[in-house]
C-alpha atoms as a PDB file:
ATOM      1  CA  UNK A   1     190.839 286.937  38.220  1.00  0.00           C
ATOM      2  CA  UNK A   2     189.119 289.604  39.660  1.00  0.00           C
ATOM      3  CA  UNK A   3     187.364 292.721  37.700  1.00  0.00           C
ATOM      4  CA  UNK A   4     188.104 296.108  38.548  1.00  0.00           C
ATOM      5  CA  UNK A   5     186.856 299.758  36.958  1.00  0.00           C
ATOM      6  CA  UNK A   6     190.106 301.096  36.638  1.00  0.00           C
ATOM      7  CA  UNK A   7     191.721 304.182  34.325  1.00  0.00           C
ATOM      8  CA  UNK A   8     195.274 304.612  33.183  1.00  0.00           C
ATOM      9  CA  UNK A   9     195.164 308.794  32.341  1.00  0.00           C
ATOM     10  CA  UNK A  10     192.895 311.922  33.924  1.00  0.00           C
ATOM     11  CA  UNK A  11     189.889 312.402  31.339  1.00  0.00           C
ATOM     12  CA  UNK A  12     186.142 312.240  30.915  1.00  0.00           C
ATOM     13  CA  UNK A  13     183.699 309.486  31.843  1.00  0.00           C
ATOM     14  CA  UNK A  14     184.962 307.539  29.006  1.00  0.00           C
ATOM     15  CA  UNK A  15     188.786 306.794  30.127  1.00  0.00           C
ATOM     16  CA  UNK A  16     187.002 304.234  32.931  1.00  0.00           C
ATOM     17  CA  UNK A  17     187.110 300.741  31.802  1.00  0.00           C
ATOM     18  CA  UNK A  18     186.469 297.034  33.331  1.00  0.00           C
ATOM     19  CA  UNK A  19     189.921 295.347  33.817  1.00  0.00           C
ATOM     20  CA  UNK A  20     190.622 291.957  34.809  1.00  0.00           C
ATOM     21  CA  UNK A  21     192.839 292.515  38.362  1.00  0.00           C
ATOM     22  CA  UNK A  22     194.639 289.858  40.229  1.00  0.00           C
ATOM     23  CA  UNK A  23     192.627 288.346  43.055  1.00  0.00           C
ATOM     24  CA  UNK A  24     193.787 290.061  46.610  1.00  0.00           C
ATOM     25  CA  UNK A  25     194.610 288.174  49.322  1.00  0.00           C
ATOM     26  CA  UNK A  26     194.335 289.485  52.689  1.00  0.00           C
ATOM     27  CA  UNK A  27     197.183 290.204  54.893  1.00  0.00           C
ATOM     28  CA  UNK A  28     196.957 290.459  58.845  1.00  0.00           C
ATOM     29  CA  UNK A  29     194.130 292.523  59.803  1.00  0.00           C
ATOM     30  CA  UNK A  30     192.642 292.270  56.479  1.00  0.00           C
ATOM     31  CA  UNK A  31     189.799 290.849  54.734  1.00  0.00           C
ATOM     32  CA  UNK A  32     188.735 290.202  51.012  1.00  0.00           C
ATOM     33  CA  UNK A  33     185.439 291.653  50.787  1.00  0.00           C
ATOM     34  CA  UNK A  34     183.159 290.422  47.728  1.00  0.00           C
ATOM     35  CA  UNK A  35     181.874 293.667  47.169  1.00  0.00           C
ATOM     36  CA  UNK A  36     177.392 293.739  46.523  1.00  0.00           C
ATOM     37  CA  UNK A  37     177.261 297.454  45.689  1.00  0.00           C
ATOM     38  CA  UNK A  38     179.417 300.439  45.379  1.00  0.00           C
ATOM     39  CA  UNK A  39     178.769 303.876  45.707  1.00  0.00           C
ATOM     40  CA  UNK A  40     179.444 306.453  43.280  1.00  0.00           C
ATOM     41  CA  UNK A  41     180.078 310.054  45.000  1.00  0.00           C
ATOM     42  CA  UNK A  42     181.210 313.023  43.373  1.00  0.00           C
ATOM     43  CA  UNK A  43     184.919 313.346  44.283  1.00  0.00           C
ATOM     44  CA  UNK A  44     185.153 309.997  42.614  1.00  0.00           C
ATOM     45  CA  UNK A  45     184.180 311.900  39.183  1.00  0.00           C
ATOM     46  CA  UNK A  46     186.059 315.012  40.198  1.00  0.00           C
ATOM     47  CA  UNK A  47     189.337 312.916  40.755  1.00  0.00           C
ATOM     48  CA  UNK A  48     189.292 311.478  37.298  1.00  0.00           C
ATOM     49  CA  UNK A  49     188.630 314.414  35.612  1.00  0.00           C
ATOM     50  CA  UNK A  50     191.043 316.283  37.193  1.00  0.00           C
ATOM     51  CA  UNK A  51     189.214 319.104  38.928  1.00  0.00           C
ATOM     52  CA  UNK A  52     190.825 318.096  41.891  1.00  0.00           C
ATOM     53  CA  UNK A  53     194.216 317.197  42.453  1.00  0.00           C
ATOM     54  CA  UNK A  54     196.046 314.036  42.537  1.00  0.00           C
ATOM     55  CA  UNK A  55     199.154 312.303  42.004  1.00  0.00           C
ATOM     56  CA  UNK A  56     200.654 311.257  38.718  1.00  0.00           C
ATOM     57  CA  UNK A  57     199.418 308.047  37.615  1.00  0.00           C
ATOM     58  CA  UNK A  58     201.527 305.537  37.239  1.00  0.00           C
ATOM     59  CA  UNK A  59     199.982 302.282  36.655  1.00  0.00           C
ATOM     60  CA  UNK A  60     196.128 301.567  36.912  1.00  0.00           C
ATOM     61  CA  UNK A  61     193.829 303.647  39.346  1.00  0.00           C
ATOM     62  CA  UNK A  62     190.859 301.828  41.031  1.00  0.00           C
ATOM     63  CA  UNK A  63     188.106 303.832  41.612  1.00  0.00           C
ATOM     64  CA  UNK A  64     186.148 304.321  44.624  1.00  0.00           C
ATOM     65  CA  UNK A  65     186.015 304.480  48.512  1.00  0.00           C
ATOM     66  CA  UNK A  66     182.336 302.986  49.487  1.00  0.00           C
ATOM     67  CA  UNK A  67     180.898 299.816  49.300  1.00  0.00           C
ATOM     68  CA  UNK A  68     179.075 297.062  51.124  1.00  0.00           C
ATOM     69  CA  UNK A  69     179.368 293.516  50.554  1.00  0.00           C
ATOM     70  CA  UNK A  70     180.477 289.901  52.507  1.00  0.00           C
ATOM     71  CA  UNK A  71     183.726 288.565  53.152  1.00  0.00           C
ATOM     72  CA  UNK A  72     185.104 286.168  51.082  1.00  0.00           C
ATOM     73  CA  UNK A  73     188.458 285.494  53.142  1.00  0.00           C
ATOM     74  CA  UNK A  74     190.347 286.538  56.177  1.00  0.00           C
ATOM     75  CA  UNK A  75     193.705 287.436  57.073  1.00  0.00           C
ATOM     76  CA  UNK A  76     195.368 286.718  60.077  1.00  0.00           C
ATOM     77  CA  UNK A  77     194.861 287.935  63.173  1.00  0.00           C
ATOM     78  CA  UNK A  78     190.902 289.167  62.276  1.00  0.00           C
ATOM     79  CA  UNK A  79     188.920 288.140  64.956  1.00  0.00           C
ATOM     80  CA  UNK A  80     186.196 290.540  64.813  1.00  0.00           C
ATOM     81  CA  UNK A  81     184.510 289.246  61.065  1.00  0.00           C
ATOM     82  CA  UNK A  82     184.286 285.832  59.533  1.00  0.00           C
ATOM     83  CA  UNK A  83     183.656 284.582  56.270  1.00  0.00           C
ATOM     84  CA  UNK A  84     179.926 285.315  55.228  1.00  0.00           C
ATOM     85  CA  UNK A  85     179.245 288.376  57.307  1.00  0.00           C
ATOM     86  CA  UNK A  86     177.999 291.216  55.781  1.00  0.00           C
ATOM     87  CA  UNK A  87     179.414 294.419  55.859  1.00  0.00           C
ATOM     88  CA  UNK A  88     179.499 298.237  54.908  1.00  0.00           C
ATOM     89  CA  UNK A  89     183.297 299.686  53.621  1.00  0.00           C
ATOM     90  CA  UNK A  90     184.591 303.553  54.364  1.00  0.00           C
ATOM     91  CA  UNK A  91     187.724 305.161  52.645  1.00  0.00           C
ATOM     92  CA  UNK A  92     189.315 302.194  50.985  1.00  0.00           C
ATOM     93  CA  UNK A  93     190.077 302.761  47.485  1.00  0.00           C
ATOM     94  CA  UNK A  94     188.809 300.607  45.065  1.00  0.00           C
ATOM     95  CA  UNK A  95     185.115 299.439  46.034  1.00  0.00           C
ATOM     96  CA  UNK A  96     184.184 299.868  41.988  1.00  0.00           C
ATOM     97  CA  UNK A  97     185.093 296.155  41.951  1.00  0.00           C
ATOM     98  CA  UNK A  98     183.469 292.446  42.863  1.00  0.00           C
ATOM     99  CA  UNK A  99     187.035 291.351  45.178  1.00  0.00           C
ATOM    100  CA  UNK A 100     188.494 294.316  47.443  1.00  0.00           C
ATOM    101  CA  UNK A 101     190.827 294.115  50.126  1.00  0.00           C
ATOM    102  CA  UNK A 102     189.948 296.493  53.444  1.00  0.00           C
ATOM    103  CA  UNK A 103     191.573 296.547  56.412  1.00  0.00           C
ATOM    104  CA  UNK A 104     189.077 295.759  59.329  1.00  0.00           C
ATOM    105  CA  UNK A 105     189.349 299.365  60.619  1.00  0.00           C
ATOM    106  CA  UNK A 106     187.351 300.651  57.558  1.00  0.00           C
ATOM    107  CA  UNK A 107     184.549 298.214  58.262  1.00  0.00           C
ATOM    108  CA  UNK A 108     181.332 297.967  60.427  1.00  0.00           C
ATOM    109  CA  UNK A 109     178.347 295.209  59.762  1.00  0.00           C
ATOM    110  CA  UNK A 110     175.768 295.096  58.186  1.00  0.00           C
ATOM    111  CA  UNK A 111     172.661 293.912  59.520  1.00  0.00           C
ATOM    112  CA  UNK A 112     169.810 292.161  57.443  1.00  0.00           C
ATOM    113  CA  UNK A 113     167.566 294.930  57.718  1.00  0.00           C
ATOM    114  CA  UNK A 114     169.931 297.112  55.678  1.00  0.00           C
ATOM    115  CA  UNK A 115     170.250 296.564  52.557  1.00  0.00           C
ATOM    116  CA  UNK A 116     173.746 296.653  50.280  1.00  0.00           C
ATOM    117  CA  UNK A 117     173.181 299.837  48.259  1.00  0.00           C
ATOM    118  CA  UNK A 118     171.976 301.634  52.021  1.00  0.00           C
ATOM    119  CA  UNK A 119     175.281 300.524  53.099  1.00  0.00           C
ATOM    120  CA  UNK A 120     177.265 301.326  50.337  1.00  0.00           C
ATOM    121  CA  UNK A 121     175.430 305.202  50.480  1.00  0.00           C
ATOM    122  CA  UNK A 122     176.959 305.787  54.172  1.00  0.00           C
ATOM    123  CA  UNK A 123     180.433 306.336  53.449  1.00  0.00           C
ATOM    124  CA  UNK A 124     181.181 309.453  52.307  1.00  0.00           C
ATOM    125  CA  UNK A 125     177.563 311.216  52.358  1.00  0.00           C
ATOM    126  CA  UNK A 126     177.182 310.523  56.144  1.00  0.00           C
ATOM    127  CA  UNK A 127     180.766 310.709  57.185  1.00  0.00           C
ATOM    128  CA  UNK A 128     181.191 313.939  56.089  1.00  0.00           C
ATOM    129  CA  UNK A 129     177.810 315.233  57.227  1.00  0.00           C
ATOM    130  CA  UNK A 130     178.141 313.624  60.684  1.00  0.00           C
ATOM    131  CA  UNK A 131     182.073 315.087  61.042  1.00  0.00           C
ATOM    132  CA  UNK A 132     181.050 319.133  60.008  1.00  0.00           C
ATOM    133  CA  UNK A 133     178.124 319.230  62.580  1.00  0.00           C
ATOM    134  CA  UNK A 134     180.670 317.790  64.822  1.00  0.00           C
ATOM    135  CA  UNK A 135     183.193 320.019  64.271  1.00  0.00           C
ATOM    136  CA  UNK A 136     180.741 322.546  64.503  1.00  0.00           C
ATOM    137  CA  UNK A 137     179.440 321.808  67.923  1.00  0.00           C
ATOM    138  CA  UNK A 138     175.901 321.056  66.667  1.00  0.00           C
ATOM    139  CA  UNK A 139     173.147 320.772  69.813  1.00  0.00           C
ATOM    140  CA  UNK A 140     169.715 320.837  70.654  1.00  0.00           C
ATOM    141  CA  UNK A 141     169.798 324.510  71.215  1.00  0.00           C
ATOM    142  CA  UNK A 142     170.631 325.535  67.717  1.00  0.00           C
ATOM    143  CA  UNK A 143     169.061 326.674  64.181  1.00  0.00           C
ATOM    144  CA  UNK A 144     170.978 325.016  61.797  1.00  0.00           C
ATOM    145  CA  UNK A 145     171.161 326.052  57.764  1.00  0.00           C
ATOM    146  CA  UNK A 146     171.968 324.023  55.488  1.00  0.00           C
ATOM    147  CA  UNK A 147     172.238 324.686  52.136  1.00  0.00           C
ATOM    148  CA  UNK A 148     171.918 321.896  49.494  1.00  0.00           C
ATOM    149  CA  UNK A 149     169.277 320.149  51.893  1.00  0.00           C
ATOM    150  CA  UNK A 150     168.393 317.478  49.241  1.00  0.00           C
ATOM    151  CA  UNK A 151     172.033 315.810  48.250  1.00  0.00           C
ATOM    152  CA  UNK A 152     173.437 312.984  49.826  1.00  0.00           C
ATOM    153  CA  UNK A 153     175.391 315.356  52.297  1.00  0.00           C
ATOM    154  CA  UNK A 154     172.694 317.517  52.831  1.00  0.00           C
ATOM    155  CA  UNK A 155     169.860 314.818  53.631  1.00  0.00           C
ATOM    156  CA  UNK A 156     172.683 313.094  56.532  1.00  0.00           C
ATOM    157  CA  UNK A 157     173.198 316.347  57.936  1.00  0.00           C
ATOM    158  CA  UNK A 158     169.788 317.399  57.843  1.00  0.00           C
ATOM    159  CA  UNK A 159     168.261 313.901  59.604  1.00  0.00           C
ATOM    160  CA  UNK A 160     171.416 313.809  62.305  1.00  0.00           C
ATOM    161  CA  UNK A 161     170.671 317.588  63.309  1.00  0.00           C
ATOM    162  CA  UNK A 162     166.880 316.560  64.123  1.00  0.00           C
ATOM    163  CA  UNK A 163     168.249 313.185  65.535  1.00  0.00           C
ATOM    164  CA  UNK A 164     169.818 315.674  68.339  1.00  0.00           C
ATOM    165  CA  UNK A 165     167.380 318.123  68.569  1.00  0.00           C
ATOM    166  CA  UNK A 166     168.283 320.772  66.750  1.00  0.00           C
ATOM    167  CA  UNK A 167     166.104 323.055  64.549  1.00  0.00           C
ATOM    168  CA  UNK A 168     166.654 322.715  61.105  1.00  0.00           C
ATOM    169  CA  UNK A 169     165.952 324.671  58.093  1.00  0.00           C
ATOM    170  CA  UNK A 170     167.321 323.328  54.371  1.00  0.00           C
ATOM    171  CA  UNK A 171     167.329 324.804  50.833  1.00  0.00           C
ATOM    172  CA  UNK A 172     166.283 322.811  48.201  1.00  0.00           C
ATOM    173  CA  UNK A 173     164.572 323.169  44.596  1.00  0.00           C
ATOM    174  CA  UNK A 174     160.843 323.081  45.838  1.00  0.00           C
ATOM    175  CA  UNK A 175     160.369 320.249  44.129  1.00  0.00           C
ATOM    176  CA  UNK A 176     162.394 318.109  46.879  1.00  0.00           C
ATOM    177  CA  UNK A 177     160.584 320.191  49.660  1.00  0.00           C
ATOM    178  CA  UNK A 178     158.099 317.502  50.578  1.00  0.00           C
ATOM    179  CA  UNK A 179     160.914 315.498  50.891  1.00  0.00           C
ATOM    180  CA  UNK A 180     163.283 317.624  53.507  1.00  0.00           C
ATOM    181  CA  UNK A 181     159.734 318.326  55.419  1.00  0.00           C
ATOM    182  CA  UNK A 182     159.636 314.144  55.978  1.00  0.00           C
ATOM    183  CA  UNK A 183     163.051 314.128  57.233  1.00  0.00           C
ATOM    184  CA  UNK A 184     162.180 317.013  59.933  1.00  0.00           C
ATOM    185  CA  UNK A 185     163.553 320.491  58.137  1.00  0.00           C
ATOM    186  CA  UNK A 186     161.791 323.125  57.520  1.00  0.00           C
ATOM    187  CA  UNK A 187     162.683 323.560  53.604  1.00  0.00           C
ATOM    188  CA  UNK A 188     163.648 327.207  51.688  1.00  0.00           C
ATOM    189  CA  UNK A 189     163.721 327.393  47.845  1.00  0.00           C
ATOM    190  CA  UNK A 190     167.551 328.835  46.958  1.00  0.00           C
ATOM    191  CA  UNK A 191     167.773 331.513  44.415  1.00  0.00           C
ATOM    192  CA  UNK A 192     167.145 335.429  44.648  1.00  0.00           C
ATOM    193  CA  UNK A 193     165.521 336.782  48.093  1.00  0.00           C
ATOM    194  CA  UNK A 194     166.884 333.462  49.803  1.00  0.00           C
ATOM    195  CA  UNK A 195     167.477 335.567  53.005  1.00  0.00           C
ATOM    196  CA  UNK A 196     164.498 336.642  53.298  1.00  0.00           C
ATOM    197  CA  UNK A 197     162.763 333.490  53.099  1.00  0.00           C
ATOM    198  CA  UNK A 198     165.347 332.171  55.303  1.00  0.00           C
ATOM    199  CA  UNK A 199     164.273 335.063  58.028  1.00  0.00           C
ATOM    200  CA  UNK A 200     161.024 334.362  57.461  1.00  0.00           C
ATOM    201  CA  UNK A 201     161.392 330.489  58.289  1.00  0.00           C
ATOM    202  CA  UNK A 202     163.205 330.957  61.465  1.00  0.00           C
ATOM    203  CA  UNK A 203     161.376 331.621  64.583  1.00  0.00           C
ATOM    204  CA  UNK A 204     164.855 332.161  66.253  1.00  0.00           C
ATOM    205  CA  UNK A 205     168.131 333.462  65.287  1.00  0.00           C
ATOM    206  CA  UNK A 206     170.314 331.228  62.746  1.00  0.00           C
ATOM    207  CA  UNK A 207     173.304 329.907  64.875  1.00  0.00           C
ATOM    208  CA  UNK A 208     175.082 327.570  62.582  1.00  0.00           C
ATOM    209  CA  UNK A 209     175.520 326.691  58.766  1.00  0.00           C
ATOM    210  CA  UNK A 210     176.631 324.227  56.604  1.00  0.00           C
ATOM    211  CA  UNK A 211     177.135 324.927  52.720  1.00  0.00           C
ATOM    212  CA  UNK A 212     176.702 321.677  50.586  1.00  0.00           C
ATOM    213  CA  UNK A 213     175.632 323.860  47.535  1.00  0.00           C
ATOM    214  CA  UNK A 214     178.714 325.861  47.068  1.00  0.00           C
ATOM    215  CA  UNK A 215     176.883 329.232  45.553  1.00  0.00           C
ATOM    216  CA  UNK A 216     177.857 332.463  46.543  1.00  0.00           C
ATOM    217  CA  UNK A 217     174.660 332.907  47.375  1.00  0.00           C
ATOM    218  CA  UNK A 218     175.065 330.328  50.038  1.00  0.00           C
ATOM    219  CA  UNK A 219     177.873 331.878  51.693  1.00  0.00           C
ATOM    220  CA  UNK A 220     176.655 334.935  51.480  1.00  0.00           C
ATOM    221  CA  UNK A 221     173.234 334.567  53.241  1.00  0.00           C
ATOM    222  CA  UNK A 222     175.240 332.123  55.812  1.00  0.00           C
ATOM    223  CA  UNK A 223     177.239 335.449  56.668  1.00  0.00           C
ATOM    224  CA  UNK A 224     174.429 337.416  57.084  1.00  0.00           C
ATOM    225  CA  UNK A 225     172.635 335.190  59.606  1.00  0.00           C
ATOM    226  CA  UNK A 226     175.282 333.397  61.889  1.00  0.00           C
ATOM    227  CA  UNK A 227     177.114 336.098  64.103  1.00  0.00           C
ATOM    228  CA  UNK A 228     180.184 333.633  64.845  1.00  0.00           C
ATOM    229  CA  UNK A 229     181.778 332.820  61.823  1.00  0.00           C
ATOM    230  CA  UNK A 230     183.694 329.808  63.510  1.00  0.00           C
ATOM    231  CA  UNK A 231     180.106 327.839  63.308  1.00  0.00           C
ATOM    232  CA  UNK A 232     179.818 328.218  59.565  1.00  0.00           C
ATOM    233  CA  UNK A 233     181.339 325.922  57.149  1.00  0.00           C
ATOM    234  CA  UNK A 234     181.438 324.361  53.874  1.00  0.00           C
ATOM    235  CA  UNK A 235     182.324 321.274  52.180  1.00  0.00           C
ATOM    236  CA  UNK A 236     182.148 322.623  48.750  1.00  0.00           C
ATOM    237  CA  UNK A 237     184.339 325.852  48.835  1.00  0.00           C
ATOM    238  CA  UNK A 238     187.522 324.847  50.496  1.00  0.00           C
ATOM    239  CA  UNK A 239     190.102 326.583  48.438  1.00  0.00           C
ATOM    240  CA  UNK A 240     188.815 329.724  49.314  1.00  0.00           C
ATOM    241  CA  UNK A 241     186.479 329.490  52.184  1.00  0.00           C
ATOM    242  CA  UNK A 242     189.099 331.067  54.201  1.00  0.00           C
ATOM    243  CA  UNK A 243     188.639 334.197  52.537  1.00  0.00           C
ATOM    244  CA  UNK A 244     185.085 334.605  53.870  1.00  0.00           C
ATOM    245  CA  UNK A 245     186.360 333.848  57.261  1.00  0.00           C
ATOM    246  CA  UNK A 246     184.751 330.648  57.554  1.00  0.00           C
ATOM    247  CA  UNK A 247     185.633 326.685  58.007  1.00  0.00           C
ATOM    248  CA  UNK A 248     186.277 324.075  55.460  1.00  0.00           C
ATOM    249  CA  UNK A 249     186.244 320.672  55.562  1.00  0.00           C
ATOM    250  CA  UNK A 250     187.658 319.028  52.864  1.00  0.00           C
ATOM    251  CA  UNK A 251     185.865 320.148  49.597  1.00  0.00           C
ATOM    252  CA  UNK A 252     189.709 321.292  47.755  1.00  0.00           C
ATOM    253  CA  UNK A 253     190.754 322.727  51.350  1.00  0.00           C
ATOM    254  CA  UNK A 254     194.087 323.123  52.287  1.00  0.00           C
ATOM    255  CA  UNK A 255     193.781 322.135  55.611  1.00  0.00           C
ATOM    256  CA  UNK A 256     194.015 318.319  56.383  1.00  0.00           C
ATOM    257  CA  UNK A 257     191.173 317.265  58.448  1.00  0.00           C
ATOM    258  CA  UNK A 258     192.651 316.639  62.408  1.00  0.00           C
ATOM    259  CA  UNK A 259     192.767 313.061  63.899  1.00  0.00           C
ATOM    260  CA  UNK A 260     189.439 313.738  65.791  1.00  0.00           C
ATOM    261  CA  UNK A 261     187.557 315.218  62.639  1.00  0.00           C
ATOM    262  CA  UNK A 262     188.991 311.918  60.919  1.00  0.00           C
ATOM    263  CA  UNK A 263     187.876 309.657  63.803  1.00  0.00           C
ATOM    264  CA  UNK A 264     184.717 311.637  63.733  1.00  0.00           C
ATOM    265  CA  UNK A 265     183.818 310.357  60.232  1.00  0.00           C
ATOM    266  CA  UNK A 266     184.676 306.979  61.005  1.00  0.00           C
ATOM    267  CA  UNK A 267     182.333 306.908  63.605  1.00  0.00           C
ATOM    268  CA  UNK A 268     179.640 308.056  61.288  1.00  0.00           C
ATOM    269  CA  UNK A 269     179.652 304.237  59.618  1.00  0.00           C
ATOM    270  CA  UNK A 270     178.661 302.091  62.795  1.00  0.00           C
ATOM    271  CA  UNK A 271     176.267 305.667  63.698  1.00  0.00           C
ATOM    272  CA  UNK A 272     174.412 305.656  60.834  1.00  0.00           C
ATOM    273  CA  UNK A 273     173.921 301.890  60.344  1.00  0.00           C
ATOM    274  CA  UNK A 274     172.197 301.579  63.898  1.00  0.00           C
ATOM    275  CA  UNK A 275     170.354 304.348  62.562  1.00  0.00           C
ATOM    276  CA  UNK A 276     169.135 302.771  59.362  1.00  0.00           C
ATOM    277  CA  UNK A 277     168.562 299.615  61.537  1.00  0.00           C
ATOM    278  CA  UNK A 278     166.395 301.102  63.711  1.00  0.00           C
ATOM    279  CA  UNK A 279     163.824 303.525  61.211  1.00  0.00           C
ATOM    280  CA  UNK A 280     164.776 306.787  62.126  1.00  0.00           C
ATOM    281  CA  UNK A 281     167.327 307.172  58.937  1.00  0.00           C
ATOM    282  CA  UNK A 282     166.964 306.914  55.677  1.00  0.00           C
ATOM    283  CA  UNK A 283     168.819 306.919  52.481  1.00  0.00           C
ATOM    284  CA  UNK A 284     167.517 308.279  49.148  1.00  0.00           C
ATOM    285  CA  UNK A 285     168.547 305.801  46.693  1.00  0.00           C
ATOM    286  CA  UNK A 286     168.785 306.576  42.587  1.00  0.00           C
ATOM    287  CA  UNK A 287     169.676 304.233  39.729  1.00  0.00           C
ATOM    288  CA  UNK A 288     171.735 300.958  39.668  1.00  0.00           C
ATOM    289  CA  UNK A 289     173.898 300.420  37.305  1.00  0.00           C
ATOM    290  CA  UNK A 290     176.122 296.860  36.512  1.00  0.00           C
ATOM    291  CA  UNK A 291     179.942 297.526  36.878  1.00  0.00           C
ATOM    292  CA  UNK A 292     180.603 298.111  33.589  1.00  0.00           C
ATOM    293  CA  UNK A 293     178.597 300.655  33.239  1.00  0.00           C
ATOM    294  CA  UNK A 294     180.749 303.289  35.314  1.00  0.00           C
ATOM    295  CA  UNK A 295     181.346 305.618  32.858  1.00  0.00           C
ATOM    296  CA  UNK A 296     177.391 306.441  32.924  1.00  0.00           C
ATOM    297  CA  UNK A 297     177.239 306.587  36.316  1.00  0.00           C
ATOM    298  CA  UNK A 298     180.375 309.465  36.343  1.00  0.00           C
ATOM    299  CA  UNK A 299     178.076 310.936  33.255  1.00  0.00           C
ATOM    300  CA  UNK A 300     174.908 310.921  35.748  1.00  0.00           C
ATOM    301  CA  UNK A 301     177.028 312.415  39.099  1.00  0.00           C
ATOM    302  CA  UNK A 302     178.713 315.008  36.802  1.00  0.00           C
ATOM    303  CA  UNK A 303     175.373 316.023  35.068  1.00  0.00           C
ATOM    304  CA  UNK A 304     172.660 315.816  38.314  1.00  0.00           C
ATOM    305  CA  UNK A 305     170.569 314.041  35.995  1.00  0.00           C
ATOM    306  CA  UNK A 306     169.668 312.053  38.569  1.00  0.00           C
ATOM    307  CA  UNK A 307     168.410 311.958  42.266  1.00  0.00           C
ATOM    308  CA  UNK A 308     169.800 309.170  44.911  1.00  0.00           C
ATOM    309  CA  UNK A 309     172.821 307.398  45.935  1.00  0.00           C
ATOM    310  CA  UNK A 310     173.754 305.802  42.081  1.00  0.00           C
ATOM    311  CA  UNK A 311     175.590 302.481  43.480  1.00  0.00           C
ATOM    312  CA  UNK A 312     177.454 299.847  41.090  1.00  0.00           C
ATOM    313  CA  UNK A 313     176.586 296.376  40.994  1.00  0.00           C
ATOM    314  CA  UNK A 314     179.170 293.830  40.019  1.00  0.00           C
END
């Protein structure tokens, strides 16, 4: 039998719990992935505690959408992956497990040179980093904000901005500073007077903002430095980001992502892995925990005790 994290009602930390699962066994284009690491991200905790919605549950929920790991089995008609390679996972549900089934669509590989927790921290994070300045028409020829420079979001988007040229200025406690100055933006505490300092940074105008924080704040200094509105966004606000006039990408929005934003975060996997391959990307990584130990890791996301990708190990 497999093992699984797995809950059976919407609670705290503690309704997660290791379950025994039966083994999958993969269909056509399909593989059994023996998953090495899984990463935790915040919509997992948000999810189960029911601060965003989701259906009724009606038998037990697996919990999860990154990992990385090597195949254990194939399904028919995979000719792209074989047993023993390794590879990263995207949007499959489930990765807080040691057997998953993932369609070969939802996969890229892994090379040596990255290890499984790097892979397992691409999903999500970079995805949705990669998509927004996407969506936003990100070039060499703009000043880019982003607030919340030193989370998982913030760090992709801040490192594929520079990777194309852009200018880049990020708000982070100053304690992470020296960090957001390595990966090529110029860093801004947050907090009162934050358009100023902003102002002060920028040696040309603002042209483009992305809001990983979620403050007020945030949005507010974002409004008062980018004159189109259509290149500002969040990922945090989406309920009501339409009130300011602005874009949301996921983040509680409304509005389903379109089949090129989708495709866009897809592409993000293979991007960012070539990326990591090469030097010129990196991945902050925090604690690992053993499987079991889930319901800390929720406790960990939920409190920002801790800095890093927090990845599972079965």
């Amino acid at each position: 039998m497999a093992r699984a994290i797995v809950y059976t009602e919407i609670g705290s930390p503690d309704v997660l719990h290791l379950s025994e699962v039966p083994d999958p066994l993969a269909g056509d284009g399909e593989v059994v992935v023996r998953i090495e690491a899984a990463g935790v991200n915040p919509i997992d905790a948000k999810i189960r505690g029911g601060r965003r919605p989701s259906p009724p549950i009606t038998e037990p929920r697996p919990v999860g959408y990154d990992g990385a790991g090597v195949i254990d089995s194939v399904g028919p008609g995979v000719d792209d992956y074989a047993v023993g390679d390794r590879v990263a996972i995207r949007d499959t549900v489930g990765t807080y497990a040691d057997l998953l089934l993932v369609p070969t669509a939802n996969l890229a590989p892994l090379p040596d040179s990255v290890t499984a927790a790097e892979g397992a921290g691409i999903g999500i994070p970079a995805g949705t980093a990669y998509q927004a300045l996407r969506s936003l028409g990100v070039t060499a020829d703009d000043v880019l904000l982003v607030h919340g420079g030193s989370g998982s979001v913030g760090q992709a988007a801040v490192q594929f901005a520079v990777a194309w040229g852009a200018t880049v200025i990020a708000t982070a406690s100053p304690a992470r500073h020296d960090q957001l100055r390595e990966l090529g933006a110029i860093p801004v505490a947050y907090g009162e007077g934050l358009l100023e300092r902003v102002r002060g940074a920028a040696t040309e105008d603002v042209t483009v903002a992305l809001d990983c924080a979620g403050t007020d704040e945030a949005i507010e200094t974002s409004l008062a430095l980018v004159a189109d509105r259509d290149r500002i966004a969040t990922i945090v606000r989406g309920p009501d980001g339409a009130s300011f006039g602005i874009r949301a990408f996921s983040g509680g929005s409304p509005h389903p992502l379109t089949a090129e934003e989708l495709a866009w975060r897809a592409e993000a996997l293979p991007e960012t892995i070539a990326l990591l391959a090469s030097g010129d990307f990196t991945i902050e990584l925090g604690p690992e925990l053993p499987l079991a130990e889930a319901a800390q890791a929720h406790e960990l996301v939920e409190s920002g005790a801790a800095s890093g990708k927090i990845v599972l190990i079965p």
